[in-house]
PDB file of N, CA and C in Angstrom:
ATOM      1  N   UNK A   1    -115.658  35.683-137.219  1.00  0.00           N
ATOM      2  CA  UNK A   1    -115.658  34.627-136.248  1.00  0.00           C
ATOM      3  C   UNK A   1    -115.267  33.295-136.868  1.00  0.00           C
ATOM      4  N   UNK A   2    -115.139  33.292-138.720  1.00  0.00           N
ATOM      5  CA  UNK A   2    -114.952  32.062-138.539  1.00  0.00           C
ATOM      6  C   UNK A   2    -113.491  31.672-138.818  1.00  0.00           C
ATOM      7  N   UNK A   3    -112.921  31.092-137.802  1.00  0.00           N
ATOM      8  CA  UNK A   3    -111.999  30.522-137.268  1.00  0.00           C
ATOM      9  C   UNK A   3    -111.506  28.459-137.701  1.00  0.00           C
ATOM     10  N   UNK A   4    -110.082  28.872-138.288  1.00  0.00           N
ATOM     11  CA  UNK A   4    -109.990  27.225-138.725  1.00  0.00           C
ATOM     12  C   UNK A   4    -109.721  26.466-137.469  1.00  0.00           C
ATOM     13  N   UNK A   5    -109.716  25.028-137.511  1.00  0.00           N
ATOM     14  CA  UNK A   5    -110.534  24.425-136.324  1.00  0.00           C
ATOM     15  C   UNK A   5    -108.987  23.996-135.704  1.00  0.00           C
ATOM     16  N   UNK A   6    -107.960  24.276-136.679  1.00  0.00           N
ATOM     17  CA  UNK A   6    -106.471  23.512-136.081  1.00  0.00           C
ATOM     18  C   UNK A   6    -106.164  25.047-135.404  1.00  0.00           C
ATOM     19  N   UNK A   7    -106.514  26.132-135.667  1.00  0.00           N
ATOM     20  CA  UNK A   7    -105.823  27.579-134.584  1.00  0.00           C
ATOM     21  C   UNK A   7    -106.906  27.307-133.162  1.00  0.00           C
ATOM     22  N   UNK A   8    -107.633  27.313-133.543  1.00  0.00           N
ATOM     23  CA  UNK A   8    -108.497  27.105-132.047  1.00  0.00           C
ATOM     24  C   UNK A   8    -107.457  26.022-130.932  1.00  0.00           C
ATOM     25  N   UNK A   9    -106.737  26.919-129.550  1.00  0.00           N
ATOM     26  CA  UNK A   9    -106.807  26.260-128.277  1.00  0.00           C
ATOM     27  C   UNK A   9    -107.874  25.544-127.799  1.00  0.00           C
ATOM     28  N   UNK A  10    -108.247  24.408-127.075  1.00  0.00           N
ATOM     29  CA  UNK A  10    -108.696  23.517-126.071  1.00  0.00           C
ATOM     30  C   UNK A  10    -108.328  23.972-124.911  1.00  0.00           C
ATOM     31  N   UNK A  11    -109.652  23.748-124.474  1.00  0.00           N
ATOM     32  CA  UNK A  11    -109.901  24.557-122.814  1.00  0.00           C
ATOM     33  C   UNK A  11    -108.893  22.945-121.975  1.00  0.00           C
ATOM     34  N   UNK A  12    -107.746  23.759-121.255  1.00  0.00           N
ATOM     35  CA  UNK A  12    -107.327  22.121-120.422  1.00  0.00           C
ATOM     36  C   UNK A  12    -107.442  22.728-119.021  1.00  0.00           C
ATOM     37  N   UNK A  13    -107.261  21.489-118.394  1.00  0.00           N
ATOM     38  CA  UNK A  13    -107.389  21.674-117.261  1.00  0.00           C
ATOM     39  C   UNK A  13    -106.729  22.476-116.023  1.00  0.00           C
ATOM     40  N   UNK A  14    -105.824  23.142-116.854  1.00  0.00           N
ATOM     41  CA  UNK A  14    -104.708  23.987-116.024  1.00  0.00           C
ATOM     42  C   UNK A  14    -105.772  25.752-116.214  1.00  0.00           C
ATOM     43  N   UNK A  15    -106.551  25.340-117.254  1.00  0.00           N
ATOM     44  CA  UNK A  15    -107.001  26.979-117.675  1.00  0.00           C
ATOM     45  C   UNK A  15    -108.248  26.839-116.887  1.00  0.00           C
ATOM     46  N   UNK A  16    -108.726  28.668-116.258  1.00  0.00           N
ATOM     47  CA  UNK A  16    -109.388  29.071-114.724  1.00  0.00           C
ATOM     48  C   UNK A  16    -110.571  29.070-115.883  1.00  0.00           C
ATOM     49  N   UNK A  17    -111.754  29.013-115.137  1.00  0.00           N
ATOM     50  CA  UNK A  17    -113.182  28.867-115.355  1.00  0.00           C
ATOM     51  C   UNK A  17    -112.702  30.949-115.919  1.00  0.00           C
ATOM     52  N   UNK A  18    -114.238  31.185-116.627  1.00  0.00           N
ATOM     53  CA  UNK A  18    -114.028  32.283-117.032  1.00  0.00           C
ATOM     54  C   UNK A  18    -114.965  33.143-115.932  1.00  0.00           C
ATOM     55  N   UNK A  19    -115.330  32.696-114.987  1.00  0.00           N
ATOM     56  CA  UNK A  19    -115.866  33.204-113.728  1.00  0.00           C
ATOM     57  C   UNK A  19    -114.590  33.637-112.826  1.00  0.00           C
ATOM     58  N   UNK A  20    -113.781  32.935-112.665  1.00  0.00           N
ATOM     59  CA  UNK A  20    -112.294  32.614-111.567  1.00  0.00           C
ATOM     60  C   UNK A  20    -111.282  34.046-113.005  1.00  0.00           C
ATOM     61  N   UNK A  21    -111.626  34.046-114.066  1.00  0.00           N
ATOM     62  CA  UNK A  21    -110.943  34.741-115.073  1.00  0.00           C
ATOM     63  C   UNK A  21    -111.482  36.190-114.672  1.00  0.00           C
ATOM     64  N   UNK A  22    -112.592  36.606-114.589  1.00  0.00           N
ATOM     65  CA  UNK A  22    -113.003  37.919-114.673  1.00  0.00           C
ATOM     66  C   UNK A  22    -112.693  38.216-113.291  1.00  0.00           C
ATOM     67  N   UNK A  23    -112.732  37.283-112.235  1.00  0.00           N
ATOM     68  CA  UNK A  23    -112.096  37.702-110.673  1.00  0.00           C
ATOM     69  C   UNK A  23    -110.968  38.329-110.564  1.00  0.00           C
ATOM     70  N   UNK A  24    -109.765  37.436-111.307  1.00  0.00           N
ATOM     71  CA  UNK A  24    -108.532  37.707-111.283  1.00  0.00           C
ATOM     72  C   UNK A  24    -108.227  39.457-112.151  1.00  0.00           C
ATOM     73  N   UNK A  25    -108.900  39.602-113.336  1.00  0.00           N
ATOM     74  CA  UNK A  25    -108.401  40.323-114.527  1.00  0.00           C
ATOM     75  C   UNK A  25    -108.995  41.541-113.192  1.00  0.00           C
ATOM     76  N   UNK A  26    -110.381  41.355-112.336  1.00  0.00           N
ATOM     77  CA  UNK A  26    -111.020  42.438-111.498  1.00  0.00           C
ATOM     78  C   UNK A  26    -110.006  42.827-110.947  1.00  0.00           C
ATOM     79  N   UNK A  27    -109.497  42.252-110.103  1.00  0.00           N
ATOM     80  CA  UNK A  27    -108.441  42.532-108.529  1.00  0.00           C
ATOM     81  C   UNK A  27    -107.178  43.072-109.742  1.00  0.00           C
ATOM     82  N   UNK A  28    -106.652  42.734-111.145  1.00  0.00           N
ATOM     83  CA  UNK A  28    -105.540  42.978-111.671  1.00  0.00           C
ATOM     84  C   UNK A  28    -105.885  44.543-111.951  1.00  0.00           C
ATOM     85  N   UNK A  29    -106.709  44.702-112.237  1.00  0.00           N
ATOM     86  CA  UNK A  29    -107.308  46.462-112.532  1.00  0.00           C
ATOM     87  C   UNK A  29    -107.617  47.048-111.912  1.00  0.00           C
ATOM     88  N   UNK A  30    -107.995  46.807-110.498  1.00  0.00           N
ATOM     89  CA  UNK A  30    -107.622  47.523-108.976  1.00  0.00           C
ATOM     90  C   UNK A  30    -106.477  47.887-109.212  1.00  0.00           C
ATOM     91  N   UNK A  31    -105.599  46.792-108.902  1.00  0.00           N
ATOM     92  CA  UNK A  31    -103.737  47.160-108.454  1.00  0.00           C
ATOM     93  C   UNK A  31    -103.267  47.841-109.631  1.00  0.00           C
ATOM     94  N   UNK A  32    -104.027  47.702-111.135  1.00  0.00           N
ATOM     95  CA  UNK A  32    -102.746  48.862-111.890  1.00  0.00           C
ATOM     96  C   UNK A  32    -103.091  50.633-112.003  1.00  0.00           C
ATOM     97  N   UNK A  33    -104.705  50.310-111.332  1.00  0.00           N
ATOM     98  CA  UNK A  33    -105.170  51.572-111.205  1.00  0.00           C
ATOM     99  C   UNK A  33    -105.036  52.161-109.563  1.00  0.00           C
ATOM    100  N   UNK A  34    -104.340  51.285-109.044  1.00  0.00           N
ATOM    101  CA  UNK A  34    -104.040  52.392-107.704  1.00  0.00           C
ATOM    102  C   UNK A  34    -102.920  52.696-107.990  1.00  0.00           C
ATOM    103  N   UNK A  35    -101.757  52.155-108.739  1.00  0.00           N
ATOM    104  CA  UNK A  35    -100.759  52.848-109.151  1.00  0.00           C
ATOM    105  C   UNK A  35     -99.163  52.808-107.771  1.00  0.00           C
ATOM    106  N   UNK A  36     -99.108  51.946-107.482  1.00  0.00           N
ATOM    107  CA  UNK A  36     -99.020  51.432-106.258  1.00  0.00           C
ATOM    108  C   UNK A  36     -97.471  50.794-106.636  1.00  0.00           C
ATOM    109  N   UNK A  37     -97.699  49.651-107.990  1.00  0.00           N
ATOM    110  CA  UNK A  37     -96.709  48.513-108.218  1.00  0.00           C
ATOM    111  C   UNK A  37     -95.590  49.292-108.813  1.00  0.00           C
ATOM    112  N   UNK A  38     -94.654  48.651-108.580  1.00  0.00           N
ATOM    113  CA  UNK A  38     -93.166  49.148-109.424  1.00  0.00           C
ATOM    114  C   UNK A  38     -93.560  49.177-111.567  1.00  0.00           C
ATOM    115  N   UNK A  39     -93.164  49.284-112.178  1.00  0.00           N
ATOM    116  CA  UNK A  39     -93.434  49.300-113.741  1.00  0.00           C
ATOM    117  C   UNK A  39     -93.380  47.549-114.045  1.00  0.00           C
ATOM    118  N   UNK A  40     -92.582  47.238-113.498  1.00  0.00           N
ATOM    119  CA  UNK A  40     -92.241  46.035-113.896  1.00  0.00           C
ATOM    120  C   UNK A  40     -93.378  45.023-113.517  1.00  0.00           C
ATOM    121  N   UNK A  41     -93.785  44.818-112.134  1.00  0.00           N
ATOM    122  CA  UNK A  41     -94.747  44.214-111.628  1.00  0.00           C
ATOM    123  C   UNK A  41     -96.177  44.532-112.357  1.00  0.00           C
ATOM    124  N   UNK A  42     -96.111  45.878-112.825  1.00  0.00           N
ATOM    125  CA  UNK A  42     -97.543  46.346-113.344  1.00  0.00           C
ATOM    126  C   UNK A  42     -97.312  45.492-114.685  1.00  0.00           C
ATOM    127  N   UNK A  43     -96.255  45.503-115.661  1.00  0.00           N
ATOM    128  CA  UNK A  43     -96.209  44.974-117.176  1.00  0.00           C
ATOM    129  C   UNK A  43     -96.253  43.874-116.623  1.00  0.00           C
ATOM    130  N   UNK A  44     -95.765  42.449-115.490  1.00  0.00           N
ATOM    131  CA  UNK A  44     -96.322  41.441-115.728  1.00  0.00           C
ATOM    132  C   UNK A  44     -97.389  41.334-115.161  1.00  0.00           C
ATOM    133  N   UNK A  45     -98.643  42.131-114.537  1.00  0.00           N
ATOM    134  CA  UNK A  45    -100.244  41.923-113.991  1.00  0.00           C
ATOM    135  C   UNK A  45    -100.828  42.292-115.421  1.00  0.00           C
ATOM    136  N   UNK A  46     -99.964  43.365-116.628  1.00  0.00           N
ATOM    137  CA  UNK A  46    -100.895  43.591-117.718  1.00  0.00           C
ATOM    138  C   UNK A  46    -100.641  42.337-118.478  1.00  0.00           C
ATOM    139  N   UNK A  47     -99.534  41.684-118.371  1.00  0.00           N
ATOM    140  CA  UNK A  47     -99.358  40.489-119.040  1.00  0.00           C
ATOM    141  C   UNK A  47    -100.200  39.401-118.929  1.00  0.00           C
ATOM    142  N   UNK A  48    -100.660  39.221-117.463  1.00  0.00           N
ATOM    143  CA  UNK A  48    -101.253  37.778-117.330  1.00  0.00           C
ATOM    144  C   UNK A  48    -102.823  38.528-117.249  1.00  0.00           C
ATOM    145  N   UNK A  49    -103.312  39.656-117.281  1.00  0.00           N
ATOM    146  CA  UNK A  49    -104.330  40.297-117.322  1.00  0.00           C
ATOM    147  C   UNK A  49    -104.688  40.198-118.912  1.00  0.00           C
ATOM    148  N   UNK A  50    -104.189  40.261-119.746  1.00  0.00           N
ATOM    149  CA  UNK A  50    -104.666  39.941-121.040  1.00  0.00           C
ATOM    150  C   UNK A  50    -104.276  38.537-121.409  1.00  0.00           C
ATOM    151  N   UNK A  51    -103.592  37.716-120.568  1.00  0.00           N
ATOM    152  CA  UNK A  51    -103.615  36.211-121.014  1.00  0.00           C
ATOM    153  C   UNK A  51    -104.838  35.718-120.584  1.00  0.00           C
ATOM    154  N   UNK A  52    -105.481  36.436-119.849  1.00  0.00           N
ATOM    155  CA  UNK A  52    -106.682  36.042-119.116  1.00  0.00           C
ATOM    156  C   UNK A  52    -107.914  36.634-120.173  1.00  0.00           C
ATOM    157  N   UNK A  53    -107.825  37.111-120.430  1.00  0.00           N
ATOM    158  CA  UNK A  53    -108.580  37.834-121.658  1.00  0.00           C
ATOM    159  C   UNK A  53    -108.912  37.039-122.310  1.00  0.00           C
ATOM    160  N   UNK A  54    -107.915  36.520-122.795  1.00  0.00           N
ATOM    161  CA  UNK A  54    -107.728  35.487-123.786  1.00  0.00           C
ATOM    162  C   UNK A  54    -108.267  34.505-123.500  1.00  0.00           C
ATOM    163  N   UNK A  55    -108.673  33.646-122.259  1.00  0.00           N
ATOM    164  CA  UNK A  55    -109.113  32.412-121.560  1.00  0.00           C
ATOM    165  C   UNK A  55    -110.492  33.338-122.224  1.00  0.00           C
ATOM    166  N   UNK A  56    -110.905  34.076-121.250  1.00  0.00           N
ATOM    167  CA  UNK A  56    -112.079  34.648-121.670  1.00  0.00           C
ATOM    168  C   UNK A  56    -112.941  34.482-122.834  1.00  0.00           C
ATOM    169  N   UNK A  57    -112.125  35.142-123.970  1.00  0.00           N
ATOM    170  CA  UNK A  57    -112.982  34.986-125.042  1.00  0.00           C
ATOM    171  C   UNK A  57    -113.039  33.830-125.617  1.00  0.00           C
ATOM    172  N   UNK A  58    -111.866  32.698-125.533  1.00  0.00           N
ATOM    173  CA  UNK A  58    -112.306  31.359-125.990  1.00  0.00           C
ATOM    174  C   UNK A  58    -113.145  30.619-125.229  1.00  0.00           C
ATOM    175  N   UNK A  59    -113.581  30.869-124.294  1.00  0.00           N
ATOM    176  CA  UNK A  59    -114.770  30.512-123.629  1.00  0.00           C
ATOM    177  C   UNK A  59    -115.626  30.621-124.044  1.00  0.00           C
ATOM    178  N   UNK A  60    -115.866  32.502-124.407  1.00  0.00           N
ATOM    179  CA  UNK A  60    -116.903  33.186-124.489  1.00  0.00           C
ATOM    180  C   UNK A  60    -117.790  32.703-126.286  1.00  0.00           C
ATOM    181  N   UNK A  61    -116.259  32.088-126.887  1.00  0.00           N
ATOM    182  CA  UNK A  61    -116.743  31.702-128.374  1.00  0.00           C
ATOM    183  C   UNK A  61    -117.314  30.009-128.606  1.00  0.00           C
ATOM    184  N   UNK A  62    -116.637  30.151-127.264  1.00  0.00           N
ATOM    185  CA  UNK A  62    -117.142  28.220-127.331  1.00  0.00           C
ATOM    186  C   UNK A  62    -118.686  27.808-126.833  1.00  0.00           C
ATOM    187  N   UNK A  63    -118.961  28.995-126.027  1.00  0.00           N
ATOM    188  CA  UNK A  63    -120.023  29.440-125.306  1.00  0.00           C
ATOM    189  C   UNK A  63    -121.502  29.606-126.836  1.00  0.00           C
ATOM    190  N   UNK A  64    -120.835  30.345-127.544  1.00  0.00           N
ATOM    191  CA  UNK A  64    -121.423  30.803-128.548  1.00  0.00           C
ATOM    192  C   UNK A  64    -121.693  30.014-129.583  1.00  0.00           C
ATOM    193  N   UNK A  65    -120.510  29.494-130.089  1.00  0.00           N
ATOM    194  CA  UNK A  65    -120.870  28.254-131.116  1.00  0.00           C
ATOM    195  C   UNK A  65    -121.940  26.872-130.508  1.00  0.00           C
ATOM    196  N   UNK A  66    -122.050  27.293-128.620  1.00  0.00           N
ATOM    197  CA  UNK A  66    -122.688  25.640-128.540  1.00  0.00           C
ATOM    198  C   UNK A  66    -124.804  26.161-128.628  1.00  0.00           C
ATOM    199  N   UNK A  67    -124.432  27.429-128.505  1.00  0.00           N
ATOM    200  CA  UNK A  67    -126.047  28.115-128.832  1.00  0.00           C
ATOM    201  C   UNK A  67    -126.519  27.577-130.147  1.00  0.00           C
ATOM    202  N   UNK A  68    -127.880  27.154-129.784  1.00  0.00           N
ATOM    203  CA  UNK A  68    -128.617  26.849-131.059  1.00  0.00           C
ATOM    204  C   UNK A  68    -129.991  27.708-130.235  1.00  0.00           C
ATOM    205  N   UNK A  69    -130.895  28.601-131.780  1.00  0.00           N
ATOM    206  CA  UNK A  69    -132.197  28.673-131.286  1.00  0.00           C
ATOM    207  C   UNK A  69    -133.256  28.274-131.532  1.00  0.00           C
ATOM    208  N   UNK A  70    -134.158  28.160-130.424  1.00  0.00           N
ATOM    209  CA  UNK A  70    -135.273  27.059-131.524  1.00  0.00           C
ATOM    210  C   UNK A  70    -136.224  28.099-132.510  1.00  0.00           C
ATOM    211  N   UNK A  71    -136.472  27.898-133.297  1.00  0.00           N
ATOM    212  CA  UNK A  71    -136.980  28.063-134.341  1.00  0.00           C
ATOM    213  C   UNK A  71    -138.624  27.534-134.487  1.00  0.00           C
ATOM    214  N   UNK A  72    -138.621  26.550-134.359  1.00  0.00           N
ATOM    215  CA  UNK A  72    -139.966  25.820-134.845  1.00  0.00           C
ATOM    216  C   UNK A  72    -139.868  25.021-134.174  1.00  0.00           C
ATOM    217  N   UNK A  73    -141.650  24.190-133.853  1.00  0.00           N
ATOM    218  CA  UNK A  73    -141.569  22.719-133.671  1.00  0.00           C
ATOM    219  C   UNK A  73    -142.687  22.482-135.049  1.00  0.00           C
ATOM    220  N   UNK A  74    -141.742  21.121-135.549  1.00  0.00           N
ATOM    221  CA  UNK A  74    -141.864  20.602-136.486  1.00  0.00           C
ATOM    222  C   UNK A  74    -143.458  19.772-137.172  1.00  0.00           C
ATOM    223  N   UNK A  75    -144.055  19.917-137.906  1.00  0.00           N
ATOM    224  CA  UNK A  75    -145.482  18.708-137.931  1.00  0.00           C
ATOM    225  C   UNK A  75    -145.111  17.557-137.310  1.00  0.00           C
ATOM    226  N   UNK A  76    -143.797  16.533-136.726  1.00  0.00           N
ATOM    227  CA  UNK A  76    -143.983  15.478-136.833  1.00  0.00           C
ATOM    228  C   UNK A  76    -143.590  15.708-135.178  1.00  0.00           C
ATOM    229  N   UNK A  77    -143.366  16.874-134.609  1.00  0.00           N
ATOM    230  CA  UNK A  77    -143.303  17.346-132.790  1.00  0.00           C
ATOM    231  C   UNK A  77    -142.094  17.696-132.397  1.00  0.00           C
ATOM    232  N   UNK A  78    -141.511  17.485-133.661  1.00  0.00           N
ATOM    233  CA  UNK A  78    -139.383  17.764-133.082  1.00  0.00           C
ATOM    234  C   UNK A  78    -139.651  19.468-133.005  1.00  0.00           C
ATOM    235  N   UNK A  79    -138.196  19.585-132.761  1.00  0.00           N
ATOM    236  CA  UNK A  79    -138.166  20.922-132.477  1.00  0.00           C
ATOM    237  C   UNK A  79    -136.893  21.075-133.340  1.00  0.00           C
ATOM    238  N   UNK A  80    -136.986  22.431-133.887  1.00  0.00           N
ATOM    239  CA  UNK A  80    -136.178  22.450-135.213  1.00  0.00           C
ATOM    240  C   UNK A  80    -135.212  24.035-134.553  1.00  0.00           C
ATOM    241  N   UNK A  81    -134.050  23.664-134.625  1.00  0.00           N
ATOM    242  CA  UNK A  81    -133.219  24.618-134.119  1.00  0.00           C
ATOM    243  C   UNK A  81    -132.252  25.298-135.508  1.00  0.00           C
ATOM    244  N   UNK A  82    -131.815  26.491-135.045  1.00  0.00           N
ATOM    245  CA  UNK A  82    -130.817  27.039-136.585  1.00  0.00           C
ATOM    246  C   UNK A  82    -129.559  27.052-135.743  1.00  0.00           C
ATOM    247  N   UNK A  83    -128.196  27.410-135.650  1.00  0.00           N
ATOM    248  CA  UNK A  83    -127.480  27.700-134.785  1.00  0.00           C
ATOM    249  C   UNK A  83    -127.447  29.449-134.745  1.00  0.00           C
ATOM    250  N   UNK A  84    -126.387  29.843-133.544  1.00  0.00           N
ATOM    251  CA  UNK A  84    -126.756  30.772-132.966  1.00  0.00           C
ATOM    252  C   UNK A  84    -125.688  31.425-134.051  1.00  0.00           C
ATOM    253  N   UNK A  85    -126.385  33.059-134.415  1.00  0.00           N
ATOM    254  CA  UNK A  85    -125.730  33.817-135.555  1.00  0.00           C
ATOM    255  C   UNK A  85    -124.654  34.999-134.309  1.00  0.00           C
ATOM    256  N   UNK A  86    -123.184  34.313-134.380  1.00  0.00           N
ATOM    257  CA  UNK A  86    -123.014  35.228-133.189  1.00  0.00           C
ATOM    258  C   UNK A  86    -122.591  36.669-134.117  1.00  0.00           C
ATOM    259  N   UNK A  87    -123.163  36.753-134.994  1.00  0.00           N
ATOM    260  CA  UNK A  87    -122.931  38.438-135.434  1.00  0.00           C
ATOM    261  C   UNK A  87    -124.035  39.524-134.472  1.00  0.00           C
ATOM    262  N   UNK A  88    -123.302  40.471-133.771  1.00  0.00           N
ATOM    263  CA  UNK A  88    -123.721  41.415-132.924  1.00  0.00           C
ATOM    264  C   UNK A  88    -125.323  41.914-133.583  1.00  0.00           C
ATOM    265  N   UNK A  89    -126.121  42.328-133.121  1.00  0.00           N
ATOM    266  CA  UNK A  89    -126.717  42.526-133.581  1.00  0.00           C
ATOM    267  C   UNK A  89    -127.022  44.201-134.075  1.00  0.00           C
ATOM    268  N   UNK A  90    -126.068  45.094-133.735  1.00  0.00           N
ATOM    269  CA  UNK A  90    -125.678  46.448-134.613  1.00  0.00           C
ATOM    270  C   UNK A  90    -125.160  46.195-135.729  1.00  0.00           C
ATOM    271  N   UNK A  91    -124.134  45.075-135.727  1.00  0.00           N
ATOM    272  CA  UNK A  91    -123.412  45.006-136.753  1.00  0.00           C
ATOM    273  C   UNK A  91    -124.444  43.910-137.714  1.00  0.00           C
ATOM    274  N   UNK A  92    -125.780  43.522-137.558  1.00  0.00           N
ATOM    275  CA  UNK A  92    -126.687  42.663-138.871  1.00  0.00           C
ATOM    276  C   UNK A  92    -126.975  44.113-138.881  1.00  0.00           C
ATOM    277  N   UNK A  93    -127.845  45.168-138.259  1.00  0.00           N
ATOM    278  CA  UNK A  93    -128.650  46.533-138.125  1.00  0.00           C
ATOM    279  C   UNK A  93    -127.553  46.984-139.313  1.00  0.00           C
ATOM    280  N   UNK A  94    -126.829  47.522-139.331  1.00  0.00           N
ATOM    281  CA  UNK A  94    -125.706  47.933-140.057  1.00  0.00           C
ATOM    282  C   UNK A  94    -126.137  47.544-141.585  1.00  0.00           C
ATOM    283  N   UNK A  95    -125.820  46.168-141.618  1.00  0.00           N
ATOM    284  CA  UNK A  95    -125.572  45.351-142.749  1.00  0.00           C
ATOM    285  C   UNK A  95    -126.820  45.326-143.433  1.00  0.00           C
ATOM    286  N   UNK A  96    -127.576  45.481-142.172  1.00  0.00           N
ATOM    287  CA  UNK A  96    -129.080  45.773-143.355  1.00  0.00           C
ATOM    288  C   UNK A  96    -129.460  47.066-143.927  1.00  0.00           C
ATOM    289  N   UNK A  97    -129.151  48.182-142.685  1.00  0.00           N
ATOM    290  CA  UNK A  97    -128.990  49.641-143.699  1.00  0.00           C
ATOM    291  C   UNK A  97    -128.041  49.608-144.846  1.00  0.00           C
ATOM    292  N   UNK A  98    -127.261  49.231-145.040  1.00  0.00           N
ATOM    293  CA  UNK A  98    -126.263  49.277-146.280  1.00  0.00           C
ATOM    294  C   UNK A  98    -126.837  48.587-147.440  1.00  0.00           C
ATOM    295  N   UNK A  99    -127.250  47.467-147.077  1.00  0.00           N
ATOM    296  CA  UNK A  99    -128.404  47.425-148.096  1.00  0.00           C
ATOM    297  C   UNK A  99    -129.563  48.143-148.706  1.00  0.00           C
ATOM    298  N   UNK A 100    -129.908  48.542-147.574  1.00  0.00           N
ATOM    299  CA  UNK A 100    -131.484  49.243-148.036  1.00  0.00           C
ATOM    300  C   UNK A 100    -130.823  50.785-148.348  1.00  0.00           C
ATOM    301  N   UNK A 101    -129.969  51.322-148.160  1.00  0.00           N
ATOM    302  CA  UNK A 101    -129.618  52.080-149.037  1.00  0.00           C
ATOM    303  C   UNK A 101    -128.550  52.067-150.231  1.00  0.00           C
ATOM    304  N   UNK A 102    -128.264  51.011-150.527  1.00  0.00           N
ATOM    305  CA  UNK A 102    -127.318  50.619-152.051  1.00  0.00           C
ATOM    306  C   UNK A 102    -128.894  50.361-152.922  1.00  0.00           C
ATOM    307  N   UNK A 103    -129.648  49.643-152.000  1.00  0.00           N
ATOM    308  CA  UNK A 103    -130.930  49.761-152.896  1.00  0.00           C
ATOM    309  C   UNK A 103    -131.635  50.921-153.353  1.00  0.00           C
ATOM    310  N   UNK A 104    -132.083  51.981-152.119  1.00  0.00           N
ATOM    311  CA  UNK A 104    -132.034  52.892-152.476  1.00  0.00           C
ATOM    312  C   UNK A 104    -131.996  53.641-153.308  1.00  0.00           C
ATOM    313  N   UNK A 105    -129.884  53.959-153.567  1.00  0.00           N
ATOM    314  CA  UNK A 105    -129.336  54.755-154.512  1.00  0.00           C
ATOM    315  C   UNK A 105    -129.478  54.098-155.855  1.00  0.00           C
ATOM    316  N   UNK A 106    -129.886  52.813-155.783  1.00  0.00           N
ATOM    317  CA  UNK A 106    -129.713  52.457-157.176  1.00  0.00           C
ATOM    318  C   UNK A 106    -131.245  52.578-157.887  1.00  0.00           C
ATOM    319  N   UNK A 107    -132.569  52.772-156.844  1.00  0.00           N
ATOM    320  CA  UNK A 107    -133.623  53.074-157.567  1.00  0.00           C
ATOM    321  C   UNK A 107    -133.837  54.614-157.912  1.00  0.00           C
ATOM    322  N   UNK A 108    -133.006  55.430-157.066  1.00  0.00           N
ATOM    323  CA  UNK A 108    -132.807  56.910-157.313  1.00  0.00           C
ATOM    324  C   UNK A 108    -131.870  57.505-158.787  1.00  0.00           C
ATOM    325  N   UNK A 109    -131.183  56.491-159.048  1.00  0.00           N
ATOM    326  CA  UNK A 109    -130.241  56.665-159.996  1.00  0.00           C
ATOM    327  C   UNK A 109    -130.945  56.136-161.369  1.00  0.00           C
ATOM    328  N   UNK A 110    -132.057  55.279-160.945  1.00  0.00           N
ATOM    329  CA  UNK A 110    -132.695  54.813-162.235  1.00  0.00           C
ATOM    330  C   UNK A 110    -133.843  55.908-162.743  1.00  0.00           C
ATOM    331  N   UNK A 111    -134.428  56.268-161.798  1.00  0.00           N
ATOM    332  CA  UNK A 111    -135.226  57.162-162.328  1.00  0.00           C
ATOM    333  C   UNK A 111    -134.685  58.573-162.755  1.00  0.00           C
ATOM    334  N   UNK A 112    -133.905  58.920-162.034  1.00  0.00           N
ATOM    335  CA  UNK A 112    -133.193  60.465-162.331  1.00  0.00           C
ATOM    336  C   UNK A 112    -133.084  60.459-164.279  1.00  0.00           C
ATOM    337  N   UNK A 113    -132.899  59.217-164.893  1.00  0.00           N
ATOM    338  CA  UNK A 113    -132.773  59.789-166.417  1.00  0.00           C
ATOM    339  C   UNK A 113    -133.848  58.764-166.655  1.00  0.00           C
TER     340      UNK A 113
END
């Protein structure tokens, strides 16, 4: 996720809310799944169906970076926030089994001699 700050697009005002985004991409996956459109019409609904995608997830990351959680309130009454870890949380689950078994193998390997 981490991303340099000059590739990141700015949401402008020509680009659809990501509510008005999942409407459009909906009704675009009706029409390519009734099977209905000529080839051509279908490659430009898959076209603007994944440009919309795209609105999507820079939303969905801007959405993410503005999460903070609180954490604590502080002795002096603040409230002490960390920001939000947008790593999935299978993929920390993951990262922590791989640990606990590199640890593991390496206390198994010490005792074996």
């Amino acid at each position: 996720m981490a991303k340099s700050k000059g590739s990141k697009k700015k949401k402008t005002d020509a680009e659809p809310s990501i509510e008005a985004s999942m409407d459009e991409l909906q009704e675009i996956v009706q029409v390519l799944e009734s099977g209905q459109e000529s080839l051509e019409a279908s490659l430009q609904k898959f076209e603007r169906g994944m440009g919309l995608l795209g609105v999507c997830h820079r939303q969905l990351d801007n959405a993410a970076q503005r999460i903070e959680i609180l954490t604590r309130i502080g002795d002096d009454g603040a409230i002490r926030t960390t920001p939000f870890d947008a790593t999935t949380t299978i993929s920390r689950q993951q990262n922590s089994a791989a640990e606990t078994n590199a640890d593991d193998d390496n206390a198994e390997s010490s005792t074996l001699f």
